[in-house]
Protein backbone atom coordinates (compact mmCIF):
# COMPACT_ATOMS: atom_id res chain seq x y z
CA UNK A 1 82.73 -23.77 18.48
CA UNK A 2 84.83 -26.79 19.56
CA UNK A 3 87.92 -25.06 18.77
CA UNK A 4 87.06 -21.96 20.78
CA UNK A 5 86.16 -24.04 23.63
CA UNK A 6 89.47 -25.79 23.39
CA UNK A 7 91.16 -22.69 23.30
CA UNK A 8 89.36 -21.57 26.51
CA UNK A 9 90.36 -24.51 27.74
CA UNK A 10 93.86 -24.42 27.32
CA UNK A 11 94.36 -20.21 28.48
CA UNK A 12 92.27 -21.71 31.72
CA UNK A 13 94.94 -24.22 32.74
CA UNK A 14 97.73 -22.06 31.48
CA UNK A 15 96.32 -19.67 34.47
CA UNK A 16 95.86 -22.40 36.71
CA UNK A 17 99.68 -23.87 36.42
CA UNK A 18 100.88 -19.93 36.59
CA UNK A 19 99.04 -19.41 39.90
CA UNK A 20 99.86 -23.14 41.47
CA UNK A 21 103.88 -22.18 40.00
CA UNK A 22 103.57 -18.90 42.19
CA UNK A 23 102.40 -20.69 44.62
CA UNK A 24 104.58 -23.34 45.00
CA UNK A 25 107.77 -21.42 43.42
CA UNK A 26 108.53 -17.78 44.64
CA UNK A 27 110.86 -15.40 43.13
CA UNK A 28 114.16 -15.93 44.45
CA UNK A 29 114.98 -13.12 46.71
CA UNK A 30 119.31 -13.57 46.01
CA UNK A 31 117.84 -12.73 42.35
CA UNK A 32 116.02 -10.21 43.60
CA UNK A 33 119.58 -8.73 45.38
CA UNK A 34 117.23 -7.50 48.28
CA UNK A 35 119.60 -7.23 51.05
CA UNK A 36 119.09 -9.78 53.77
CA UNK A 37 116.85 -11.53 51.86
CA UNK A 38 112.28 -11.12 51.91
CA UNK A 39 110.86 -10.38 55.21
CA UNK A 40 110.34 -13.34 57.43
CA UNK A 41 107.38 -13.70 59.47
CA UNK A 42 108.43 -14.10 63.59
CA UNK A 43 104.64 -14.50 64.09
CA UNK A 44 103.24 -17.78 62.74
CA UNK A 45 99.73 -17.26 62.02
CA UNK A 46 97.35 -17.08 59.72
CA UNK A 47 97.22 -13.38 58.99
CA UNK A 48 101.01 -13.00 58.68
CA UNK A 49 101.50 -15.75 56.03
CA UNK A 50 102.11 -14.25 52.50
CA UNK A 51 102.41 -15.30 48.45
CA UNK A 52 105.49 -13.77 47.04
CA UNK A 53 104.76 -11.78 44.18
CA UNK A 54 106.62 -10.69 41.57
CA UNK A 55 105.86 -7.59 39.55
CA UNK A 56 107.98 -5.55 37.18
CA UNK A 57 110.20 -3.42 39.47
CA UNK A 58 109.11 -4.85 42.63
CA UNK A 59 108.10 -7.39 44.91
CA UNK A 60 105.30 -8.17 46.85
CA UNK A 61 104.50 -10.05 50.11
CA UNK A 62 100.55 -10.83 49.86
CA UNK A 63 98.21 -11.97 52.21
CA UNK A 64 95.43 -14.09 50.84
CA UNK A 65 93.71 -13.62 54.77
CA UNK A 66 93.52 -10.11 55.15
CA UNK A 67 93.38 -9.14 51.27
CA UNK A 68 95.94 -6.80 51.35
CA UNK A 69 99.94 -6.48 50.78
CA UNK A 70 101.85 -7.03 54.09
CA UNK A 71 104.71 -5.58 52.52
CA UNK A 72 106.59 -4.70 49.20
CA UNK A 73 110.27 -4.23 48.09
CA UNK A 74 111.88 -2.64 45.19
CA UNK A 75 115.30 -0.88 44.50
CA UNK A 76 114.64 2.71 43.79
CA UNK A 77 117.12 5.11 42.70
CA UNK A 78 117.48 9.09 41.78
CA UNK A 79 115.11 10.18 39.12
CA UNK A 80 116.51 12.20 36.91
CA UNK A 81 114.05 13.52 34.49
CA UNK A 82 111.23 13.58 36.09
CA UNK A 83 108.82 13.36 32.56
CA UNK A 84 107.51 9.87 32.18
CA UNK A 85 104.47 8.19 31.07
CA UNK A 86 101.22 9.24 31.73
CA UNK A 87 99.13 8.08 34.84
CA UNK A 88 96.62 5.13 34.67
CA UNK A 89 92.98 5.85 33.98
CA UNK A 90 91.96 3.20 36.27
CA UNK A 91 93.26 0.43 39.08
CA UNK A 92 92.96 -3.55 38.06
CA UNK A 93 92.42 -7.04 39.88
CA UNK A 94 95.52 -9.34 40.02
CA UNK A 95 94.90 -12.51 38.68
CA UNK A 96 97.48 -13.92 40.68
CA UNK A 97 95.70 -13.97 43.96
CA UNK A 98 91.88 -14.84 45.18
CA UNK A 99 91.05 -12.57 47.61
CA UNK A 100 91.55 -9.16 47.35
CA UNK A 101 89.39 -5.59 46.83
CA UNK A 102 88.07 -4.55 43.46
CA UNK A 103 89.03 -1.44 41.99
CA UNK A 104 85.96 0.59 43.10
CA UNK A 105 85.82 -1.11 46.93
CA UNK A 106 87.04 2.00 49.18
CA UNK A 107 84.07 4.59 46.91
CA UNK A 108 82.66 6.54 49.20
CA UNK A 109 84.51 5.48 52.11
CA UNK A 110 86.46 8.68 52.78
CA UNK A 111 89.78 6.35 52.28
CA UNK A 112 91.73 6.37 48.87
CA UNK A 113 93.74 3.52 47.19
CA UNK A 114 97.31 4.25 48.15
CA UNK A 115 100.10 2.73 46.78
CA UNK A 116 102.79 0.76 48.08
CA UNK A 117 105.37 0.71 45.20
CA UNK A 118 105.08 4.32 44.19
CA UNK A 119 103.54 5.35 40.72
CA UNK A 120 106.14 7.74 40.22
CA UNK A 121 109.61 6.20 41.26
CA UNK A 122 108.39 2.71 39.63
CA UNK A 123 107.15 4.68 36.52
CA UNK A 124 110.47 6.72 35.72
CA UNK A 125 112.82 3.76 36.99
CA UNK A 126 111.11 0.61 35.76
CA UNK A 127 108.75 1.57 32.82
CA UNK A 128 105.37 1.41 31.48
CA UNK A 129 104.10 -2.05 32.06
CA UNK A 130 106.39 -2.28 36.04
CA UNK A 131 104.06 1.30 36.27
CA UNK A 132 100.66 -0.59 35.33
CA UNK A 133 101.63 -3.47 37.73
CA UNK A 134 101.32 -0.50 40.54
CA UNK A 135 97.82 0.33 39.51
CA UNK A 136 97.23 -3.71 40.73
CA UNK A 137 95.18 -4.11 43.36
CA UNK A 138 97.79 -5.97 45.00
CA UNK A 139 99.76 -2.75 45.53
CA UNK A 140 96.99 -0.72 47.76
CA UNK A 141 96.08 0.11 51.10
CA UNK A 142 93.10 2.28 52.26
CA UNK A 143 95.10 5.04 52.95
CA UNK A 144 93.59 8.77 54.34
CA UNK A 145 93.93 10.91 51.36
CA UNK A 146 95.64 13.72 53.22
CA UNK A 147 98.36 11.40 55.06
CA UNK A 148 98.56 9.76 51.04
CA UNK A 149 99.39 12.80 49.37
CA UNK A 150 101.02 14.98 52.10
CA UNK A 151 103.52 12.97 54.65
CA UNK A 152 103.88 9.91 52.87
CA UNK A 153 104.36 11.61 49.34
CA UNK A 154 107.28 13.78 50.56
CA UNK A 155 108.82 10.82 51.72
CA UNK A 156 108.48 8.90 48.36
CA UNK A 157 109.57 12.70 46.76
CA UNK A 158 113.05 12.68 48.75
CA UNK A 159 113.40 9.15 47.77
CA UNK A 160 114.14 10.02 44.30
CA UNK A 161 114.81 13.35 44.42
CA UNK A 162 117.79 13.51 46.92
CA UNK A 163 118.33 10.31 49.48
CA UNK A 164 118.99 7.52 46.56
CA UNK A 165 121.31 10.17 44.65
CA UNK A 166 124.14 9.68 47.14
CA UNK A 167 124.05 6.46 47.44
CA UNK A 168 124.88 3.48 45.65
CA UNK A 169 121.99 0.89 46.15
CA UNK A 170 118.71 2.01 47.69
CA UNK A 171 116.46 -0.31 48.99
CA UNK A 172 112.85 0.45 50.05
CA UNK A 173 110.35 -1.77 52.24
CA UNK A 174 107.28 -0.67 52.68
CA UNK A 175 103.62 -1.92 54.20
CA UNK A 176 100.87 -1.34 56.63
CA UNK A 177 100.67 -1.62 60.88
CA UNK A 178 97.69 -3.31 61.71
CA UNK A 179 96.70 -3.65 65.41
CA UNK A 180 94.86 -6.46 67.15
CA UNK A 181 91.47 -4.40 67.02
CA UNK A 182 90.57 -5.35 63.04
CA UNK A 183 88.94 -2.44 60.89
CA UNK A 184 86.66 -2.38 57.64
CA UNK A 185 85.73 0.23 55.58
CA UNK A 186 84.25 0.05 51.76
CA UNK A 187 83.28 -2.87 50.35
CA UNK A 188 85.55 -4.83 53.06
CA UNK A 189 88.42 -3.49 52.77
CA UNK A 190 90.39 -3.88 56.06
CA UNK A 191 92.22 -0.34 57.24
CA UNK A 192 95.75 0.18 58.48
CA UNK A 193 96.25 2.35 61.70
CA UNK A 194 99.71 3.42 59.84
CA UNK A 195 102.22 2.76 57.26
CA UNK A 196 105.93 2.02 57.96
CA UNK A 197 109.07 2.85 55.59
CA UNK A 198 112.39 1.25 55.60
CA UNK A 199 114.74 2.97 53.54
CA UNK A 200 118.20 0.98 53.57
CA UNK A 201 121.02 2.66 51.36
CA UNK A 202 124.66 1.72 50.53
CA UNK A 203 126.75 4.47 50.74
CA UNK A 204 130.00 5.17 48.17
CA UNK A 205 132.23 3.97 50.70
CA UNK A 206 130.49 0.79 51.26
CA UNK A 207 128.59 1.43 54.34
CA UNK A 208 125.25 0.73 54.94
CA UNK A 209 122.64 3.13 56.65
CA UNK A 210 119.28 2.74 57.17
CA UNK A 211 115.97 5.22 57.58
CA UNK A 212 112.73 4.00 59.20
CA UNK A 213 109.40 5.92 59.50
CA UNK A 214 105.97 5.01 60.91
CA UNK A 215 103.56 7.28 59.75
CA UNK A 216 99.71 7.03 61.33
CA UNK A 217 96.76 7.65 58.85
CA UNK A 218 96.30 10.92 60.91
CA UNK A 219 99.38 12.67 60.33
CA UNK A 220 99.13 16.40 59.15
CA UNK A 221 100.17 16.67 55.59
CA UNK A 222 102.87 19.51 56.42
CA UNK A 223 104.25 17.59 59.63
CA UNK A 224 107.74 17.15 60.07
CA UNK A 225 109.24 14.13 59.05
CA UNK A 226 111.32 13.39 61.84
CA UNK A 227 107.93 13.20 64.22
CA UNK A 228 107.71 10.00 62.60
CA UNK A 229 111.18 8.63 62.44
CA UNK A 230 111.83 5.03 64.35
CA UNK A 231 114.02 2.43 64.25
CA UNK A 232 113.68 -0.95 62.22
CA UNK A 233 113.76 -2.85 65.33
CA UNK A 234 110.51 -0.68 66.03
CA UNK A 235 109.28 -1.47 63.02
CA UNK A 236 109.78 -5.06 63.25
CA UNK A 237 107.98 -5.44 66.50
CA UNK A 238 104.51 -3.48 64.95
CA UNK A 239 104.38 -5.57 62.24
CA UNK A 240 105.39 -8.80 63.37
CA UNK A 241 108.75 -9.64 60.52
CA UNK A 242 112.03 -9.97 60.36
CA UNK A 243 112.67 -7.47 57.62
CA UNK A 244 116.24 -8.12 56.77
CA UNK A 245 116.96 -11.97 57.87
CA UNK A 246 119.92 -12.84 56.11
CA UNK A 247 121.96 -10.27 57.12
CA UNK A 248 125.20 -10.73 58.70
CA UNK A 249 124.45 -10.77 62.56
CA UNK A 250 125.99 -7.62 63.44
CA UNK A 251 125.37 -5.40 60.67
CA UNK A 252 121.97 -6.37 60.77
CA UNK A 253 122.09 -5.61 64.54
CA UNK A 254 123.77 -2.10 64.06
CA UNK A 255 121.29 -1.17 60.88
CA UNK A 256 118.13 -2.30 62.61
CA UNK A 257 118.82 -0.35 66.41
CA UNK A 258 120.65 2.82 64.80
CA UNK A 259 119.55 6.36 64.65
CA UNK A 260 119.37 8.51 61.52
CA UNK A 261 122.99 9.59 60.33
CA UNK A 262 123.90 12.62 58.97
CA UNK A 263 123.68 10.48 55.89
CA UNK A 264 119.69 11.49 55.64
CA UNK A 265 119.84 15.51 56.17
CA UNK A 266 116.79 15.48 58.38
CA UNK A 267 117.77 18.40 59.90
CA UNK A 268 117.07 20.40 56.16
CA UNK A 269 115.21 17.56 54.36
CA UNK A 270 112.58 16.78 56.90
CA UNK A 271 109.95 20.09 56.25
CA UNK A 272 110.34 20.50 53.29
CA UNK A 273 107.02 20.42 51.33
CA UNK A 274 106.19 17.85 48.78
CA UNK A 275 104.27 18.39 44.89
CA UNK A 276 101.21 18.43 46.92
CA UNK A 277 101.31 20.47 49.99
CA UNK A 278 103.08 23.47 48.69
């Protein structure tokens, strides 16, 4: 009995040191390769303070206040067999945080648990376990089920399927817009008016062009993309960070006040329908 309690013991503080070591020690974002380095808060306060969180295949940025991901990061890429593992059964807790939603917390609330790093792209790039790490509940918003698997979907679908196939690095950030007037649904589960999309891609020849989308829980699922295209300097100012800090002063101006290129193929990408809304 001693010896099992001694063992208890010693997994306990193992946890312990691993959550004080995240705490204290975050992934290094020039490991990482992000460009520009993790989003930096411009707004000091308490609900735009996050834990930095790394997962297999992708990064988090976590706030303990609101219980939800602020944003996440991960370098996607062109899929090109689409087979892969099969989906999760079920969604799990994240030991590496204290407050956050369970896994049944948006039942019955007419909001599902959408991801942040996509099941699919993580899954075919990254592997099983970076795929489980998705099914986290670190990784979720409440997200309107038709906005989840229409809009936002084809987005994630052109991701893999044609955007990251020209270029040579593709970057994604990703996250909820939150306004001042705070929302619950569920077991408290705060909602997100909308979710924003960076999309940041080196092309061939070395340049870098960038694709920004704000996409409100209400959108249609068949709506054209390019109703919600932005700019990152739009982004920036709904969510309240920085998003690529450490770039080099005018490419990060250029990137973050330019207007889609030709690079993107809105004009033949943007309706066309996803797995979902065929």
């Amino acid at each position: 009995m001693r010896r099992r309690q001694r063992r208890w013991l010693l997994a306990a503080a193992l946890a312990l040191a691993a959550l004080v070591a995240g705490l204290v020690l975050p992934p290094s974002a020039q490991r990482a390769g992000l460009p520009g380095g993790w989003p930096d808060p411009v707004i000091t306060d308490g609900l735009h303070w996050v834990r930095i969180l790394e997962s297999p295949g992708f990064y988090t940025g976590y706030s303990e206040w609101r219980g939800a991901p602020l944003w996440v990061a991960y370098r996607s890429g062109w899929v090109e067999n689409p087979a892969g593992p099969p989906r999760p059964e079920r969604f799990t807790r994240d030991w590496r945080v204290f407050h956050q939603p369970g896994p049944r917390a948006l039942s019955g609330s007419g909001y599902g648990r959408g991801h942040l790093a996509p099941n699919y792209a993580i899954s075919r790039l990254y592997g099983r376990q970076a795929q489980l790490a998705t099914f986290r509940m670190t990784n979720i918003v409440a997200q309107r089920p038709d906005m989840n698997r229409g809009v936002w979907q084809r987005i994630e679908e052109l991701e893999t399927d044609a955007w990251s196939r020209e270029a040579e690095q593709f970057w994604v950030v990703t996250g909820p817009v939150f306004d001042d007037v705070r929302e619950w649904v569920g077991q408290g589960v705060e909602v997100p008016d909308a979710l924003y999309r960076v999309l940041l891609a080196r092309t061939p020849g070395g340049e870098w062009q960038a694709l920004s989308f704000i996409v409100p829980q209400s959108a249609p699922p068949r709506a054209d993309l390019r109703r919600y295209v932005t700019t990152v300097d739009a982004v920036e100012a709904r969510i309240g960070f920085d998003l690529f800090p450490g770039l080099e002063p005018g490419l990060e101006a250029r990137i973050e006040a330019a207007t889609p290129s030709a690079f993107w193929r809105l004009d033949t990408l943007s309706t066309r329908p996803g797995r979902y809304t065929d």
